[in-house]
Protein backbone atom coordinates (compact mmCIF):
# COMPACT_ATOMS: atom_id res chain seq x y z
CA UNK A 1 21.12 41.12 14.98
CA UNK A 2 22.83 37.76 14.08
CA UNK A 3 18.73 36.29 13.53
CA UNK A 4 17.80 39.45 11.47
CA UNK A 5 20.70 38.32 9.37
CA UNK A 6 20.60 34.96 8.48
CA UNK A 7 16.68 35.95 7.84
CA UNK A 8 17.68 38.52 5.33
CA UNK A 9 20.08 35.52 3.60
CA UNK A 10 17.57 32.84 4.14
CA UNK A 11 15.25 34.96 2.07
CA UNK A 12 18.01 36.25 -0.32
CA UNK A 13 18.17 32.79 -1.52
CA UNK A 14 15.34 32.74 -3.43
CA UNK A 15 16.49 35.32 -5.82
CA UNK A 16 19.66 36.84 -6.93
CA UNK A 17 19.20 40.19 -5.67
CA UNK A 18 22.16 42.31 -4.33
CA UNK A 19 22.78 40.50 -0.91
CA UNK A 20 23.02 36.95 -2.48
CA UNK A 21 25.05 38.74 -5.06
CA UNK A 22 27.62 40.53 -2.91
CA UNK A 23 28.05 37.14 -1.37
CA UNK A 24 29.11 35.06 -4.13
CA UNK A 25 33.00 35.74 -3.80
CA UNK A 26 32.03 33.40 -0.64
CA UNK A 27 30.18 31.01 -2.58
CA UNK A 28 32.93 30.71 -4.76
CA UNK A 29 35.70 29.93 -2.02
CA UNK A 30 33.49 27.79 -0.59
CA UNK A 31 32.94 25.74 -4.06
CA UNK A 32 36.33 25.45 -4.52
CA UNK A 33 36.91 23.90 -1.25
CA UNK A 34 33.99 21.59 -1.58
CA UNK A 35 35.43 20.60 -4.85
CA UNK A 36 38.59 19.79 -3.67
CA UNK A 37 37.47 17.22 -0.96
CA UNK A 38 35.19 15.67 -4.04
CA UNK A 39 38.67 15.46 -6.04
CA UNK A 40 40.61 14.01 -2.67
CA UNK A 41 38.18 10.98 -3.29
CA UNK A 42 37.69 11.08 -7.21
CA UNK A 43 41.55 10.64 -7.91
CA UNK A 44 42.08 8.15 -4.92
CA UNK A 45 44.33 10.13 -2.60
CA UNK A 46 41.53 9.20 -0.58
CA UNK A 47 39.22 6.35 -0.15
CA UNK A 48 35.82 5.91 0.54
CA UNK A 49 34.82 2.41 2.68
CA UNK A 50 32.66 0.11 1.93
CA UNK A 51 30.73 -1.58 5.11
CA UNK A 52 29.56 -5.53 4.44
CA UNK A 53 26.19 -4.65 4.30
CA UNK A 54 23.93 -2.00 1.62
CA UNK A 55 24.18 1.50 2.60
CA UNK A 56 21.76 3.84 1.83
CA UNK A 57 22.52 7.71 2.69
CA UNK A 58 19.48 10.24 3.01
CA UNK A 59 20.32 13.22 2.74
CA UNK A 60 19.80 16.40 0.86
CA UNK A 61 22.12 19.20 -0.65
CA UNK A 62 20.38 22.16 0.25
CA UNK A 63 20.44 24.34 3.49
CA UNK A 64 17.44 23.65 6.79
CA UNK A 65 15.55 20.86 6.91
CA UNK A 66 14.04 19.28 4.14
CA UNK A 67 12.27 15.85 5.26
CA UNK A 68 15.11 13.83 5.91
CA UNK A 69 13.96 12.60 9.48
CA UNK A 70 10.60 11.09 7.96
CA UNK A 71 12.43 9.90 4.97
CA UNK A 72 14.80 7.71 6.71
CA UNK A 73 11.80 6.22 8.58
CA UNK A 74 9.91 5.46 5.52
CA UNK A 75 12.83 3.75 3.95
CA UNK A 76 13.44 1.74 7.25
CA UNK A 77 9.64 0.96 7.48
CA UNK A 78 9.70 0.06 3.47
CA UNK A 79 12.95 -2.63 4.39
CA UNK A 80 11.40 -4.08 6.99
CA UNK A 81 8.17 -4.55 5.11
CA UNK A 82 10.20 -6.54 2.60
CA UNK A 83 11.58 -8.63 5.49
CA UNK A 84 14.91 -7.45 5.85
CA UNK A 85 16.55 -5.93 9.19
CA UNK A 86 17.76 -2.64 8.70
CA UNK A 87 19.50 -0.18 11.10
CA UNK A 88 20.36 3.61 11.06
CA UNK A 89 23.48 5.45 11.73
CA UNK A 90 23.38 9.02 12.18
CA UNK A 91 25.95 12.13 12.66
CA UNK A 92 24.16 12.61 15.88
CA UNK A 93 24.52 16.73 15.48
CA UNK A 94 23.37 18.70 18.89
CA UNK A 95 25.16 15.46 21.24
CA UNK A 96 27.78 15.42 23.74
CA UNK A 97 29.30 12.15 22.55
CA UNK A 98 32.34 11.58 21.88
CA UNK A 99 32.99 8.28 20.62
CA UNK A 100 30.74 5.95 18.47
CA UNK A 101 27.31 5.37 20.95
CA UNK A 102 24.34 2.84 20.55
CA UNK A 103 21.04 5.12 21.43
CA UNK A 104 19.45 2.95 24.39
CA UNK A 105 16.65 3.47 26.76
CA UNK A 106 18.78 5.74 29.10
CA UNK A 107 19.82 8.05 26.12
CA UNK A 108 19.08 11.74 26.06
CA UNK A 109 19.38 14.29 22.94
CA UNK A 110 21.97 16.24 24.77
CA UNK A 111 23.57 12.66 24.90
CA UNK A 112 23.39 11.73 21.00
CA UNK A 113 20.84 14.46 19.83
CA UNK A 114 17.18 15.28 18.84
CA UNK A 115 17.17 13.37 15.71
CA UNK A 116 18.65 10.04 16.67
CA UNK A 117 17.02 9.82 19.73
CA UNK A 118 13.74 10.74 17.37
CA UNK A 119 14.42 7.96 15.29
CA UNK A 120 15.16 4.95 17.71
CA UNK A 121 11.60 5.93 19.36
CA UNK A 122 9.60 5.90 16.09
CA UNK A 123 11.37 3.12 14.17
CA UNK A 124 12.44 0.39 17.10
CA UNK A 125 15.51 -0.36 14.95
CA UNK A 126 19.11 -0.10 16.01
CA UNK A 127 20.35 3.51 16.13
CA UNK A 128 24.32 4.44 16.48
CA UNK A 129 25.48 7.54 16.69
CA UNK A 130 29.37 9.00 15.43
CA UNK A 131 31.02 11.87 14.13
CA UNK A 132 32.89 9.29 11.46
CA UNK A 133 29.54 7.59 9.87
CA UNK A 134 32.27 4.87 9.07
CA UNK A 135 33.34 4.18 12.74
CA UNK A 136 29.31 4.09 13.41
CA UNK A 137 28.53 1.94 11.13
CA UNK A 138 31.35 -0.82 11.92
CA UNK A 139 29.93 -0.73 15.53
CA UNK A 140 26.36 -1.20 14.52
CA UNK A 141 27.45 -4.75 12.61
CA UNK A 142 29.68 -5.50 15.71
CA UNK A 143 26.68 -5.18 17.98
CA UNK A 144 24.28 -6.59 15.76
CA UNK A 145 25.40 -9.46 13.63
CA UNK A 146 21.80 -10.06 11.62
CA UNK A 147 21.82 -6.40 10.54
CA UNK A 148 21.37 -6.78 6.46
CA UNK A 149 21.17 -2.93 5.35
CA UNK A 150 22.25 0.55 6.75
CA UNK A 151 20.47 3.47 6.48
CA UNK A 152 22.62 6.89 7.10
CA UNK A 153 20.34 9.86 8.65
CA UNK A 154 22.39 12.44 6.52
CA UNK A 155 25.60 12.38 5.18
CA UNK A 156 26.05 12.93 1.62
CA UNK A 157 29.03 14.62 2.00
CA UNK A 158 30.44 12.21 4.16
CA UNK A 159 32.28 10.49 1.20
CA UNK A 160 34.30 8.25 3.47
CA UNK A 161 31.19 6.04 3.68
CA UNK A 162 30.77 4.25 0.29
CA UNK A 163 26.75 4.37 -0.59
CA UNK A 164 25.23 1.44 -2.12
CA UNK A 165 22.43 3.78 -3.09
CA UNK A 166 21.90 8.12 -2.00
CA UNK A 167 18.31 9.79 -1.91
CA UNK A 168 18.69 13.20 -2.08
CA UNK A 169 15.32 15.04 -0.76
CA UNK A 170 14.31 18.56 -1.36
CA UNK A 171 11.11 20.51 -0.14
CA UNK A 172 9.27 22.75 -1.97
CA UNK A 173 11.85 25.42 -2.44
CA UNK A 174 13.77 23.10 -4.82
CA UNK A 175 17.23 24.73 -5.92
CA UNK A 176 16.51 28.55 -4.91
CA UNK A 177 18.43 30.53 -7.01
CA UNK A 178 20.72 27.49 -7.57
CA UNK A 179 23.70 29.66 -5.84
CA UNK A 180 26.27 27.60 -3.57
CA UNK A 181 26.23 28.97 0.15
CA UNK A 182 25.74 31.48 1.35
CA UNK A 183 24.98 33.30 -1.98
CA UNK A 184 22.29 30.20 -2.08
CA UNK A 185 20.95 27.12 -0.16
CA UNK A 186 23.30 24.30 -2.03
CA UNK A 187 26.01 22.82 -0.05
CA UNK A 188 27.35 21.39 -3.17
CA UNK A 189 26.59 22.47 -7.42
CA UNK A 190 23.64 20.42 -9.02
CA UNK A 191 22.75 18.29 -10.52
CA UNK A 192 25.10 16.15 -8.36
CA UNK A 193 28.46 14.99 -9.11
CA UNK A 194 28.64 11.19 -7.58
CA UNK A 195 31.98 10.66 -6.19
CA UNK A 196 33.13 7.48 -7.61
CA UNK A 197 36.25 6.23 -5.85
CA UNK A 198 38.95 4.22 -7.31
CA UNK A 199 37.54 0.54 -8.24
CA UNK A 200 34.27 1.28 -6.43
CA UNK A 201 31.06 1.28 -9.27
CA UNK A 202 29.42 4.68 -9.34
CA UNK A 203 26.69 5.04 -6.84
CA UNK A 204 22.54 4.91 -7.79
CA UNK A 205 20.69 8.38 -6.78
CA UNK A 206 17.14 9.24 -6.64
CA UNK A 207 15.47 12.56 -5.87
CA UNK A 208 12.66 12.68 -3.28
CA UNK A 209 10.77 15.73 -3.29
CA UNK A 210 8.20 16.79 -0.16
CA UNK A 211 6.33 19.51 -1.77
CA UNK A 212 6.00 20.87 -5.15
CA UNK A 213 8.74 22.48 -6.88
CA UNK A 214 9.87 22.05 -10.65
CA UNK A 215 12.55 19.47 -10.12
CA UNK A 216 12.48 16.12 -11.46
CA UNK A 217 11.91 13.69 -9.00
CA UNK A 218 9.33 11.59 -6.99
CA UNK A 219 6.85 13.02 -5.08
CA UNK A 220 6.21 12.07 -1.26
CA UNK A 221 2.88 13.64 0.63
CA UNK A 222 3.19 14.70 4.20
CA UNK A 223 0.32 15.53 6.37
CA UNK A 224 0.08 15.98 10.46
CA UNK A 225 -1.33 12.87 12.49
CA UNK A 226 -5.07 13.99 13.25
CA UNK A 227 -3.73 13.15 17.04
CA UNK A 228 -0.85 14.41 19.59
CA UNK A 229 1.13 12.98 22.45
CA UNK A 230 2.22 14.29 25.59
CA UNK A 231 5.24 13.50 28.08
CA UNK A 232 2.98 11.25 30.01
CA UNK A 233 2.10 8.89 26.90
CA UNK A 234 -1.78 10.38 27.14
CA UNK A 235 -3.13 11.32 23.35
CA UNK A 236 -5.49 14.38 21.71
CA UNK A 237 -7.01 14.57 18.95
CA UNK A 238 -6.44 17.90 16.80
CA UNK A 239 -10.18 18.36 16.72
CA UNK A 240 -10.40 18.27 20.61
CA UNK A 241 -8.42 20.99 21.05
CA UNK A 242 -9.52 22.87 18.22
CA UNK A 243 -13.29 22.44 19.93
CA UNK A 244 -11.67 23.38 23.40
CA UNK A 245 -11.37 27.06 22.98
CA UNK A 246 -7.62 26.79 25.10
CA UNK A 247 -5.17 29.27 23.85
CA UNK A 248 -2.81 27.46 21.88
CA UNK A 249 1.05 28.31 21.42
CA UNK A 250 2.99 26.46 18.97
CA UNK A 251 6.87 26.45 19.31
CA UNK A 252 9.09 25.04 16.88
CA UNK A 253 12.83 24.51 17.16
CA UNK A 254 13.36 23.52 13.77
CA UNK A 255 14.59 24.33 10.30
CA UNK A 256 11.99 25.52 8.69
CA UNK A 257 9.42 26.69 11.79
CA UNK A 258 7.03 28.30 9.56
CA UNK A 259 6.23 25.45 7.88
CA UNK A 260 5.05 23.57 11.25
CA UNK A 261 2.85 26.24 12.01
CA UNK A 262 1.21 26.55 9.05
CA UNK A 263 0.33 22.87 8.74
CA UNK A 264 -1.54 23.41 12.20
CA UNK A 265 -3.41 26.03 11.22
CA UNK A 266 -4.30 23.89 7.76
CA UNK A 267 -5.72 21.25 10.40
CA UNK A 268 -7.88 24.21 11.46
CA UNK A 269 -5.93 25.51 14.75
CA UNK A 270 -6.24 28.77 16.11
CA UNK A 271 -2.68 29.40 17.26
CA UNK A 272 -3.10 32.44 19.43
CA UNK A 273 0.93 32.79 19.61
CA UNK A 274 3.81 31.20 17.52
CA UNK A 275 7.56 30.85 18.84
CA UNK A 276 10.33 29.60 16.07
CA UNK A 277 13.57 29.23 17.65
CA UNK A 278 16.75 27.22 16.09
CA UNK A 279 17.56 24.15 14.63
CA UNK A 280 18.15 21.86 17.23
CA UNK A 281 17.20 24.07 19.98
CA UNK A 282 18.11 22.04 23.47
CA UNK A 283 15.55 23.82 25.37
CA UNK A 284 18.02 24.09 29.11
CA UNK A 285 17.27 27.90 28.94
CA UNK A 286 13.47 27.80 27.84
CA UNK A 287 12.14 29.85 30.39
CA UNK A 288 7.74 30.00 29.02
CA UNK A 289 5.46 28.84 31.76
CA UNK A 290 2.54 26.97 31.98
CA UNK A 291 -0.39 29.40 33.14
CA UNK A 292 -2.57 26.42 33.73
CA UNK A 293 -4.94 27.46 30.78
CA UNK A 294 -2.59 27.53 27.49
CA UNK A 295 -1.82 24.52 25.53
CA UNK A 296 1.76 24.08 24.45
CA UNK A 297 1.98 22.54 20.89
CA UNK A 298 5.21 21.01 18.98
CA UNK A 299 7.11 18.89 16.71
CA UNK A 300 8.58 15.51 17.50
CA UNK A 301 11.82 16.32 17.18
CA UNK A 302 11.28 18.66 19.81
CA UNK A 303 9.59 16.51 22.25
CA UNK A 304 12.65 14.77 22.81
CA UNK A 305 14.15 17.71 24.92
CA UNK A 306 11.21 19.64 25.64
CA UNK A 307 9.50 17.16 27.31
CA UNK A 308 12.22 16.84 30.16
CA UNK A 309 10.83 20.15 31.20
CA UNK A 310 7.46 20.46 30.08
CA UNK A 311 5.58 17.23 29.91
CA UNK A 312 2.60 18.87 29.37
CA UNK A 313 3.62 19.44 25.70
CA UNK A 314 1.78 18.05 22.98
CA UNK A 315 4.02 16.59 19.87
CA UNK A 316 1.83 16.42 16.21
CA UNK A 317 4.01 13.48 14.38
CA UNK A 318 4.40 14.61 11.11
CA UNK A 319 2.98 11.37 8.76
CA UNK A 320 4.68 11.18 5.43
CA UNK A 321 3.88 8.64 2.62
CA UNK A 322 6.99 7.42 -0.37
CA UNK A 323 4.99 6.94 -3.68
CA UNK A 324 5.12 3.71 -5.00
CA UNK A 325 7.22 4.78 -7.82
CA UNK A 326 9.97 5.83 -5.49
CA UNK A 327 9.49 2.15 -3.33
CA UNK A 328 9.79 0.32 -6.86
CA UNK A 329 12.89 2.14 -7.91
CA UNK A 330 14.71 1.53 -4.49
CA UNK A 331 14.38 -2.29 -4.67
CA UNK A 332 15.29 -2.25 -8.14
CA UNK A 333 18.73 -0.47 -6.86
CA UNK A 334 19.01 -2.67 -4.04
CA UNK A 335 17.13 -6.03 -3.97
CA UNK A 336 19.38 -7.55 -6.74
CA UNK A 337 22.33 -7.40 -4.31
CA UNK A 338 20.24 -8.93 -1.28
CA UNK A 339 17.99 -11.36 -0.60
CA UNK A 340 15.45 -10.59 2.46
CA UNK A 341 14.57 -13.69 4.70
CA UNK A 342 11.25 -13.70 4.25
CA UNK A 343 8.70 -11.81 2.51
CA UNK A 344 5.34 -10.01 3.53
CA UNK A 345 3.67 -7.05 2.17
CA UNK A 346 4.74 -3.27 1.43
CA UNK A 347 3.62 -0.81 3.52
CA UNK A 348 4.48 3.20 2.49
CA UNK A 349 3.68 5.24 5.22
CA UNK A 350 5.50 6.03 8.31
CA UNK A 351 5.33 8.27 11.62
């Protein structure tokens, strides 16, 4: 019952039908609560902190998952290019932990979560982990002195982290029917207020978009790797299995599941049977077994708990390439207030 719901919402935000409608009395409680915590900051009663190094927050202001995971890596990937050393803090959503933790070899996602532990593996930088992004981000410098930017995985609405710069991505659904939740999909109205504290210059933003929609911004590509992993470190090609004739089931514990499955079957996949289950899924009570013959298919982010159970899985990274415009327009914001130790060549696209 509680799935068939948030379905019928999900979908309700695309239009302003009578559902989304009958739920704006929400929308508007909520938007006045949201704008109060803006105000808390605008007027000084309280302040946001500003860490010794750049900050840049990824993020977006709409509901599910919008390509901030691959985002964060290509803006890591595009700093170290440039020669700097960049880090990442995240909220570490889905984790036990309780205090401010450094993701290490021994780290699990039920420790510090899917996306964090996601992150360290794919980007080999320095990952921390906190409900206060703040507190995270003053352990990262303590632990690692030659540190000269921060990226925040989320966070936008954490305003007691000051940003040196916010990129605010959005898929191809752009601003639905530009309701606040749960009438709509924004967490907050657009375009977006910046929250400027007291004595603190207003923050850049830039809009990243990964897929069409008819907001202004720059436009990544994403594509699936032509190859998959499993839990032993062996690799596939997608056109191996496609040739194998194996029954293949794709699972997705993710935002947006759909969208996963359909960019298999664009690699030309036969996916006898789909399973979408939720964000963040920690996969403790997944109960599908292996009947020797079918081929278990996922996402990365999944990997990092499925694969505790089911080695056998293969994860498709998702590849996604920044456009140059949006790589030019980030060191413009940033490279005048740092200068990175050495200098090699740009590279746009990460894993």
């Amino acid at each position: 019952m509680a799935a068939a719901l948030q379905a019928a919402i999900t979908r309700a935000w695309q239009g302003r039908g009578a559902l989304s409608t009958a739920l704006l009395p929400i929308s508007w409680i909520y938007g006045a609560l949201t704008a109060v915590h803006r105000w808390t900051y605008a007027i000084g009663l309280k302040r946001s902190e500003k860490l010794q190094v750049p900050v840049i927050v990824v993020g977006n202001v709409i509901a599910g998952g919008a390509g901030k995971t691959p985002t964060v890596l290509g803006v890591v990937a595009h700093l170290q290019n440039l020669g700097f050393k960049p880090a990442i803090i995240s909220r570490g959503y889905g984790g036990s932990h309780q205090s401010p933790t450094v993701v290490a070899d021994a780290s699990t996602a039920h420790d510090v979560g899917d996306e964090p532990l996601l992150l360290w593996r794919s980007s080999g930088v320095p990952v921390v982990v906190a409900r206060d992004r703040v507190s995270a981000g003053k352990l990262l410098l303590q632990t690692h002195s030659d540190i000269t930017h921060i990226v925040c995985d989320d966070g936008l609405q954490h305003y007691r982290l000051f940003r040196d710069l916010e990129v605010c991505v959005f898929d191809s659904r752009g601003l639905g029917n530009g309701r606040l939740l749960p009438a709509g999909m924004l967490r907050q109205p657009w375009p977006r207020t910046p929250v400027t504290a007291v004595g603190q210059s207003t923050q850049g933003l830039m809009v990243l978009k990964t897929g069409q929609s008819d907001l202004d911004g720059h436009l990544a590509t994403r594509v699936l790797s032509e190859t998959a992993i499993n839990g032993h470190g062996q690799t596939i090609a997608l056109d191996a299995l496609r040739k194998s004739g194996t029954p293949l089931h794709a699972i997705a514990g993710i935002a947006q599941p759909d969208n996963f499955f359909r960019m298999l079957q664009a690699k030309g996949l036969d996916l006898q049977t789909t399973e979408g289950l939720p964000d963040h899924y920690d996969f403790d009570s997944y109960s599908r077994k292996s009947d020797g013959r079918e081929v278990l298919i996922c996402t990365e982010k999944d990997a990092t708990k499925l694969w505790r159970h089911r080695p056998d899985a293969w994860a498709v990274p998702l590849l996604q390439t920044l456009p140059p415009s949006f790589l030019a327009a980030m060191d413009q914001a940033l490279l005048p207030q740092h200068t990175p130790p050495v200098s090699s060549p740009h590279g746009h696209t990460t894993h």
